[in-house]
C-alpha atoms as a PDB file:
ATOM      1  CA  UNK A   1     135.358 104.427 124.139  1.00  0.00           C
ATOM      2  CA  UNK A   2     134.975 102.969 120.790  1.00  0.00           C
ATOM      3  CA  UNK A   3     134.345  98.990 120.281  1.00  0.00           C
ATOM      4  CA  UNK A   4     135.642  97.753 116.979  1.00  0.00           C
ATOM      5  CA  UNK A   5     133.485  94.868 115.515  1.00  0.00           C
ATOM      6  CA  UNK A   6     135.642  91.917 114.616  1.00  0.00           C
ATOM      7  CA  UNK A   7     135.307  89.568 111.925  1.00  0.00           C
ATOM      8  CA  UNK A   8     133.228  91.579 110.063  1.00  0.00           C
ATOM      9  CA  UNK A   9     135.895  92.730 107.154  1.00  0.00           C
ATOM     10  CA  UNK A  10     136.729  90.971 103.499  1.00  0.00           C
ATOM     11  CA  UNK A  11     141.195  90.836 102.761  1.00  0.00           C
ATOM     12  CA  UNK A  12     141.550  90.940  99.022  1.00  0.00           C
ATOM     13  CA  UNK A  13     145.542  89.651  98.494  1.00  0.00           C
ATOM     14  CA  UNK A  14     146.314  90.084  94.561  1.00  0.00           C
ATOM     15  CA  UNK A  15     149.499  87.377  94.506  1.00  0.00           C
ATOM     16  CA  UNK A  16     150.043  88.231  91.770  1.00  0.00           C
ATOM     17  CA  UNK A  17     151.284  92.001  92.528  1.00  0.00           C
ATOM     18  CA  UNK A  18     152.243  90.263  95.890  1.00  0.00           C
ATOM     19  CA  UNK A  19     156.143  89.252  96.080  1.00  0.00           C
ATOM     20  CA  UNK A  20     156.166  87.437  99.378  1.00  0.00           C
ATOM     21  CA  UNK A  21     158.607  89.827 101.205  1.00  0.00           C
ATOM     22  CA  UNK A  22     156.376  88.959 104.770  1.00  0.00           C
ATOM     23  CA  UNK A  23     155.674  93.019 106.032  1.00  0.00           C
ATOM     24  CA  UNK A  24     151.658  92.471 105.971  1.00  0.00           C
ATOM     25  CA  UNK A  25     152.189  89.490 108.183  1.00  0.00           C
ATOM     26  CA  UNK A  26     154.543  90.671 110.413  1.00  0.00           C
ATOM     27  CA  UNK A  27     152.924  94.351 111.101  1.00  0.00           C
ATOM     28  CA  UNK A  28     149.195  92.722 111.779  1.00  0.00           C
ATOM     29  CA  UNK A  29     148.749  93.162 115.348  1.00  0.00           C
ATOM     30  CA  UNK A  30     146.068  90.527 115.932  1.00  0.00           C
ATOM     31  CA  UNK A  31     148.004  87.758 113.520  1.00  0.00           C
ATOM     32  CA  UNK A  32     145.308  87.798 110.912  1.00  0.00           C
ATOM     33  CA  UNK A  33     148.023  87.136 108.326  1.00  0.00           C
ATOM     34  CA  UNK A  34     150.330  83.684 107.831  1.00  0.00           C
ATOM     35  CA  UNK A  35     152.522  82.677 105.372  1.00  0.00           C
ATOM     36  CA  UNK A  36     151.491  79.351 102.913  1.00  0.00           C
ATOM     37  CA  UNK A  37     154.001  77.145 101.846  1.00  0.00           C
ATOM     38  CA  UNK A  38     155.897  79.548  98.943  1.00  0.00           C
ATOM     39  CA  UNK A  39     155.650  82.431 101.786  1.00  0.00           C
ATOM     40  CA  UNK A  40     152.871  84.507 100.043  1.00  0.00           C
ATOM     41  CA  UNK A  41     150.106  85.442 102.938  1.00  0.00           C
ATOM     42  CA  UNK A  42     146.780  83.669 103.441  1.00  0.00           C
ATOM     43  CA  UNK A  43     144.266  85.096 105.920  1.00  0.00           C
ATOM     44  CA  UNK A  44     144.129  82.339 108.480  1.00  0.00           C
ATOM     45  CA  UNK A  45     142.511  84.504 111.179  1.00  0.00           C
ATOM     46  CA  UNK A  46     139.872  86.596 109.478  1.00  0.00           C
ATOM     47  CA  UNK A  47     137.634  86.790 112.958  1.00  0.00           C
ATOM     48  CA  UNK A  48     140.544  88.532 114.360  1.00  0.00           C
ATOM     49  CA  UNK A  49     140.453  91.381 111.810  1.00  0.00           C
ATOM     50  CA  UNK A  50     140.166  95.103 113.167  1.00  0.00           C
ATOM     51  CA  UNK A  51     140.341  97.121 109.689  1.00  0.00           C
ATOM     52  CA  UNK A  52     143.498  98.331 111.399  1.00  0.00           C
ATOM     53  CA  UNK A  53     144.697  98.252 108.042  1.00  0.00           C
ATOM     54  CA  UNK A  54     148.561  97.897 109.043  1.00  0.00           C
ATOM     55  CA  UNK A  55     149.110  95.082 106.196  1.00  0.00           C
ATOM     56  CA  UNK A  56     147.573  97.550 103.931  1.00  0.00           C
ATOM     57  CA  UNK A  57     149.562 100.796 104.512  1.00  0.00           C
ATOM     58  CA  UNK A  58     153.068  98.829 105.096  1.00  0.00           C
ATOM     59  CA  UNK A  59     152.372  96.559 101.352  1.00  0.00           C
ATOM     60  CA  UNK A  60     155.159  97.930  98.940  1.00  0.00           C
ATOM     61  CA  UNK A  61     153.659  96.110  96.036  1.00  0.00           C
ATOM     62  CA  UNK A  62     149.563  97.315  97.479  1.00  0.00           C
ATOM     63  CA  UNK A  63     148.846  93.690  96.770  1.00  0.00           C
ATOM     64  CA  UNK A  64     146.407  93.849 100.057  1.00  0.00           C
ATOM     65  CA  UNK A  65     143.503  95.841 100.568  1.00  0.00           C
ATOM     66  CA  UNK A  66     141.064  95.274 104.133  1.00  0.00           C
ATOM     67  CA  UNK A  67     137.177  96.123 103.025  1.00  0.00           C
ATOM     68  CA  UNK A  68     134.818  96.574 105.660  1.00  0.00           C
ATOM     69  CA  UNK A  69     131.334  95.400 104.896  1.00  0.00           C
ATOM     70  CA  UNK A  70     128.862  97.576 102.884  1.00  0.00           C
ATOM     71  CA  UNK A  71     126.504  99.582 104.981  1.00  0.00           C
END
């Protein structure tokens, strides 16, 4: 079985590619992702992070990228 190390990735969010439509916070499994007061996302959970990279792959605008740390 494979552990996944959490907390250990950087979430670059380029607002200004980003358009607020909500899919990286909604698909993030482990509610890394909320919405700030205009609805664009802010990482409020970063420990949580898996690098499952669902806010990454559902972006239509690839205003989110997850970076795991540098070996």
């Amino acid at each position: 079985m494979t552990v996944v190390e959490r907390g250990i990735y950087r979430i670059e969010l380029n607002r200004t590619l980003c358009k607020a439509c909500g899919l990286c916070i909604a698909w993030c499994p482990q509610q890394v992702l909320s919405a700030d007061a205009e609805a664009y996302p802010v990482v409020s959970r970063l420990a949580a992070c898996v690098n499952c990279k669902a806010c990454e792959r559902h972006c239509p605008d690839f205003a989110i990228e997850v970076i795991p740390p540098q070996s």
